[in-house]
PDB file of N, CA and C in Angstrom:
ATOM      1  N   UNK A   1      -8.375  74.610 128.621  1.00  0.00           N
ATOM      2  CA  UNK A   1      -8.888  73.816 129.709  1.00  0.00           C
ATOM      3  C   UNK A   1      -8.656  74.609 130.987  1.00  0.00           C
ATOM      4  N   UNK A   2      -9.602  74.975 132.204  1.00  0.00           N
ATOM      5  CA  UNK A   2      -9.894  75.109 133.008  1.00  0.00           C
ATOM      6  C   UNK A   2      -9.580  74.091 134.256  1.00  0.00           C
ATOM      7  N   UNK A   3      -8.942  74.370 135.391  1.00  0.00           N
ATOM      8  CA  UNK A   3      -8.977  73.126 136.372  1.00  0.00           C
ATOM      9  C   UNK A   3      -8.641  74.806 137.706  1.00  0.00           C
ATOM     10  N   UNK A   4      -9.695  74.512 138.661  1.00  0.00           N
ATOM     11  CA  UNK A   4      -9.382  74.678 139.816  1.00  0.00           C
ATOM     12  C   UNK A   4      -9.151  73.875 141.236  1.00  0.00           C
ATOM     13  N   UNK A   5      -7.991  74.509 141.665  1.00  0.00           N
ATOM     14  CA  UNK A   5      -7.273  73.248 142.322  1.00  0.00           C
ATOM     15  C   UNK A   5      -8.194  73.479 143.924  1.00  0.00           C
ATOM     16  N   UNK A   6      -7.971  72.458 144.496  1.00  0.00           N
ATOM     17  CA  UNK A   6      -8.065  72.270 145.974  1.00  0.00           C
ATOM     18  C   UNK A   6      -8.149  73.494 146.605  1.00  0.00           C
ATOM     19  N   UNK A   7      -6.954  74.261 146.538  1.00  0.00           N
ATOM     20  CA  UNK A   7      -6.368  75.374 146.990  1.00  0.00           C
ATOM     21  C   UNK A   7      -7.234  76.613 146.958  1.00  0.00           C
ATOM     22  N   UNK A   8      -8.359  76.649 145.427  1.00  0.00           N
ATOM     23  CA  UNK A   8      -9.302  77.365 145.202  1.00  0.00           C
ATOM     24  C   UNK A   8      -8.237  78.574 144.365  1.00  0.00           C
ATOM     25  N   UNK A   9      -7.474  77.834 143.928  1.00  0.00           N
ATOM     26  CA  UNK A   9      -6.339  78.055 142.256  1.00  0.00           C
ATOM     27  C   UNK A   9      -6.915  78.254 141.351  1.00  0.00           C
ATOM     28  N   UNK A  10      -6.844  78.964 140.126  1.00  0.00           N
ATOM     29  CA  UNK A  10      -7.682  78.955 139.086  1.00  0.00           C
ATOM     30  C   UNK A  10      -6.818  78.782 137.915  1.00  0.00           C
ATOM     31  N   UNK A  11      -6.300  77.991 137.741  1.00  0.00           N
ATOM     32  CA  UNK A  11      -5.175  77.350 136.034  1.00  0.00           C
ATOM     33  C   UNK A  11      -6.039  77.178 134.735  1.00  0.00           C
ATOM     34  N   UNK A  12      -5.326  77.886 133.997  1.00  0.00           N
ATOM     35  CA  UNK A  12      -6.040  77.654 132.858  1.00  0.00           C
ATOM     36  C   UNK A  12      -4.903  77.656 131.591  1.00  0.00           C
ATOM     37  N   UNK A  13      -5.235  76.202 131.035  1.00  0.00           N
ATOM     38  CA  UNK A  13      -4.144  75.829 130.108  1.00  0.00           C
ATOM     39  C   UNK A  13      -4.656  76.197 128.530  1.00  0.00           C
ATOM     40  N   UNK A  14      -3.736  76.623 128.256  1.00  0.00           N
ATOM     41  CA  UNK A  14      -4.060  76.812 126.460  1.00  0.00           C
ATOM     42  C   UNK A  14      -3.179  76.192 125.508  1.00  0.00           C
ATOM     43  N   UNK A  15      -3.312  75.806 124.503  1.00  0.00           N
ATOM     44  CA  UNK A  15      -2.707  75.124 123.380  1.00  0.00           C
ATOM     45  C   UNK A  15      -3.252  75.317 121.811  1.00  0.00           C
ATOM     46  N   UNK A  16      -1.949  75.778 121.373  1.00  0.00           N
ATOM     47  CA  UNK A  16      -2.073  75.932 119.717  1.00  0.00           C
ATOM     48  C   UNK A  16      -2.760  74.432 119.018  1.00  0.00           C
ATOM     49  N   UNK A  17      -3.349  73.339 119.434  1.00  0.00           N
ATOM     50  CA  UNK A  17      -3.910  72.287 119.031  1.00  0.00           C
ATOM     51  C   UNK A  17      -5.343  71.982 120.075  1.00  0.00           C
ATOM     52  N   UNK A  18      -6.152  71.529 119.253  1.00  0.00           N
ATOM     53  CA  UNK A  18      -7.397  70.918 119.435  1.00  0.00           C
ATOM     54  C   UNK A  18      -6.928  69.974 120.857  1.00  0.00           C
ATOM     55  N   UNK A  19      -7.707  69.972 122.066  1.00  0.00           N
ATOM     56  CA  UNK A  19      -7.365  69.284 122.677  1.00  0.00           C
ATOM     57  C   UNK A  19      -8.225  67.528 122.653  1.00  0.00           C
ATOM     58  N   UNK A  20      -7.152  66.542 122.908  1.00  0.00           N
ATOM     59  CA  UNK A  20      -8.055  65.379 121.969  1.00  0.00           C
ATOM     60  C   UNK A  20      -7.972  64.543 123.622  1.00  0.00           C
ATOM     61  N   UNK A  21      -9.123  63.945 123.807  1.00  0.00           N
ATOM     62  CA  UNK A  21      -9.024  63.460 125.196  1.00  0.00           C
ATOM     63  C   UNK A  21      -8.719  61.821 125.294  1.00  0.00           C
ATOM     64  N   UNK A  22      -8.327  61.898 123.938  1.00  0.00           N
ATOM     65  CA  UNK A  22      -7.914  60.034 124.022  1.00  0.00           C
ATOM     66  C   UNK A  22      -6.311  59.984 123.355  1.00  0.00           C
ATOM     67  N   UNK A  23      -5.543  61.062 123.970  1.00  0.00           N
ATOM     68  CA  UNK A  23      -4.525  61.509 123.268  1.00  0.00           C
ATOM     69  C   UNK A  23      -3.193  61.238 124.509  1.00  0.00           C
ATOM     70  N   UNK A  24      -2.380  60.680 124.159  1.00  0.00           N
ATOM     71  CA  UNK A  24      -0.977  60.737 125.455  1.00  0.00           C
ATOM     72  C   UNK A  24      -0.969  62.167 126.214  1.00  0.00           C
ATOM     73  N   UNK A  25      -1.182  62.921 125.766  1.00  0.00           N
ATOM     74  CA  UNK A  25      -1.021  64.037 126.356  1.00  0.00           C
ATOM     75  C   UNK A  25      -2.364  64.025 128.103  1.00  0.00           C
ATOM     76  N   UNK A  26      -3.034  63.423 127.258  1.00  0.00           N
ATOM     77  CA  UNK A  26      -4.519  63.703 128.020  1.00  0.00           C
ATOM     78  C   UNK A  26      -4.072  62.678 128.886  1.00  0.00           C
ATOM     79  N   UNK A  27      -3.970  61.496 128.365  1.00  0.00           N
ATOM     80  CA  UNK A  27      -3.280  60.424 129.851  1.00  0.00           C
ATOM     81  C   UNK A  27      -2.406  60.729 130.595  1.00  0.00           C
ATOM     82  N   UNK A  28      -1.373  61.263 130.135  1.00  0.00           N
ATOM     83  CA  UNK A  28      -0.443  62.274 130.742  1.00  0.00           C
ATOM     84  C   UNK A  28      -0.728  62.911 132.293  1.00  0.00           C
ATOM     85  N   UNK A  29      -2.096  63.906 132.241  1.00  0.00           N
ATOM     86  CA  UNK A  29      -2.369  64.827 132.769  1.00  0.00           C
ATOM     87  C   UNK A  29      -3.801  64.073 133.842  1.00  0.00           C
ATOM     88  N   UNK A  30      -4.399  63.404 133.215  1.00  0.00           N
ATOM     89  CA  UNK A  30      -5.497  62.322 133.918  1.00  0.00           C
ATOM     90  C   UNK A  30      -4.361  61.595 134.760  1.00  0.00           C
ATOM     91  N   UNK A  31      -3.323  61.617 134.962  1.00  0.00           N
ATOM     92  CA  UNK A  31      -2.451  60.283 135.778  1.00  0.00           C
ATOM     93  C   UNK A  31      -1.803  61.339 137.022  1.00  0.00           C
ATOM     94  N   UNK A  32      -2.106  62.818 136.463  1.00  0.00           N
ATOM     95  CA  UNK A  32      -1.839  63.648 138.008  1.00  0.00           C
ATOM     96  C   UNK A  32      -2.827  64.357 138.511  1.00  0.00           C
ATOM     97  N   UNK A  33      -4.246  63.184 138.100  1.00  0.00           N
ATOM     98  CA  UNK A  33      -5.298  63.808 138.408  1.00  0.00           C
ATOM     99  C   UNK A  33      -6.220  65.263 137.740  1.00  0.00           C
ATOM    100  N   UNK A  34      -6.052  65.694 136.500  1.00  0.00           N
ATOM    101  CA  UNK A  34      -5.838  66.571 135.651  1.00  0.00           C
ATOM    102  C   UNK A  34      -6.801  66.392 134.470  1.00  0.00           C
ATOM    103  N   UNK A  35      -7.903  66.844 134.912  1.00  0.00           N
ATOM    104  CA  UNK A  35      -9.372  65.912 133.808  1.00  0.00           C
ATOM    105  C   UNK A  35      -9.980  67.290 133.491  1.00  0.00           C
ATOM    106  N   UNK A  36     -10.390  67.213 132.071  1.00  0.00           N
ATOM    107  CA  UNK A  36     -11.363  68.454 131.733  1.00  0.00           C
ATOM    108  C   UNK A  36     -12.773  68.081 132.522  1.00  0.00           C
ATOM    109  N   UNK A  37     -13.511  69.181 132.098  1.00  0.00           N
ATOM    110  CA  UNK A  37     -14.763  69.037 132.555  1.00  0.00           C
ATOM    111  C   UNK A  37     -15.536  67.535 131.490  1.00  0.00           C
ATOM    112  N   UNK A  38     -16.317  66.588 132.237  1.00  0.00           N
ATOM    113  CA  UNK A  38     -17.144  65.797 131.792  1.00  0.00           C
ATOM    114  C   UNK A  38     -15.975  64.443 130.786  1.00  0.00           C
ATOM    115  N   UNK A  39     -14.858  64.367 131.595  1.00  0.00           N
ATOM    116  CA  UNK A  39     -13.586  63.308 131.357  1.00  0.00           C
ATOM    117  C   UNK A  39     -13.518  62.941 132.532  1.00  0.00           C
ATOM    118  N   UNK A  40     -13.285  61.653 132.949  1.00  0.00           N
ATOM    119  CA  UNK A  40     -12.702  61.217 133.781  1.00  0.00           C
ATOM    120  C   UNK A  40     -13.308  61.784 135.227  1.00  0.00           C
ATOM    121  N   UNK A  41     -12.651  61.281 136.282  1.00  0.00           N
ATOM    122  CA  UNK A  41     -13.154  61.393 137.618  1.00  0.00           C
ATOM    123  C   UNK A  41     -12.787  62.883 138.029  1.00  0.00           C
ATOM    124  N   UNK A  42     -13.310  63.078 139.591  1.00  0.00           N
ATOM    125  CA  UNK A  42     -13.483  64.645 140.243  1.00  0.00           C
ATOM    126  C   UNK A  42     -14.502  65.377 139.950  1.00  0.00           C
ATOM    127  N   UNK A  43     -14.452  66.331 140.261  1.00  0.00           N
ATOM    128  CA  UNK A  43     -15.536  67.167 140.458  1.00  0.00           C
ATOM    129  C   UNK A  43     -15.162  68.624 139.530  1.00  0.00           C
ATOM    130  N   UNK A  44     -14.372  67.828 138.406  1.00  0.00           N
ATOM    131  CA  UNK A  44     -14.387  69.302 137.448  1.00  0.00           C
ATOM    132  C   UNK A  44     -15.576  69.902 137.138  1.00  0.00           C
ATOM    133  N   UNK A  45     -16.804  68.873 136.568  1.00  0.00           N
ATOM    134  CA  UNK A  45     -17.903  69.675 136.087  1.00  0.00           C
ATOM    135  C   UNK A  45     -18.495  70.164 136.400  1.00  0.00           C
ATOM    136  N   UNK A  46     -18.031  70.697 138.016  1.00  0.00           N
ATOM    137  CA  UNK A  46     -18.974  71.594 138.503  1.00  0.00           C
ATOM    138  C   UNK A  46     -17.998  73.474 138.528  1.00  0.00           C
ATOM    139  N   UNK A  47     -16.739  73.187 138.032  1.00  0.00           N
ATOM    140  CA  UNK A  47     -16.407  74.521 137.776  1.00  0.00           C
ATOM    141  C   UNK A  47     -16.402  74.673 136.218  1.00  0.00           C
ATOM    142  N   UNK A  48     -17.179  74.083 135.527  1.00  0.00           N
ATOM    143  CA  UNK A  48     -17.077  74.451 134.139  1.00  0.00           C
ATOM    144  C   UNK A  48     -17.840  75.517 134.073  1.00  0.00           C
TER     145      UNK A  48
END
């Protein structure tokens, strides 16, 4: 997963597992504002 921040940051997270978007982990990260592209609110899908 891809997220560029405000800052014009470029983070990019990786994981040995399938990422599942209805998963604690994913609520987790949606609750500090933290959405893949085409999940949840912001304007990720325009840096996908």
């Amino acid at each position: 997963m891809e997220v560029i921040t405000l800052e014009n940051a470029r983070i990019v997270f990786t994981a040995a597992k399938p990422f599942d978007p209805a998963s604690q982990e994913a609520r987790n990260l949606a609750a500090v504002g933290i959405t893949p592209p085409g999940f949840g609110r912001g304007d990720n899908e325009g840096h996908a």
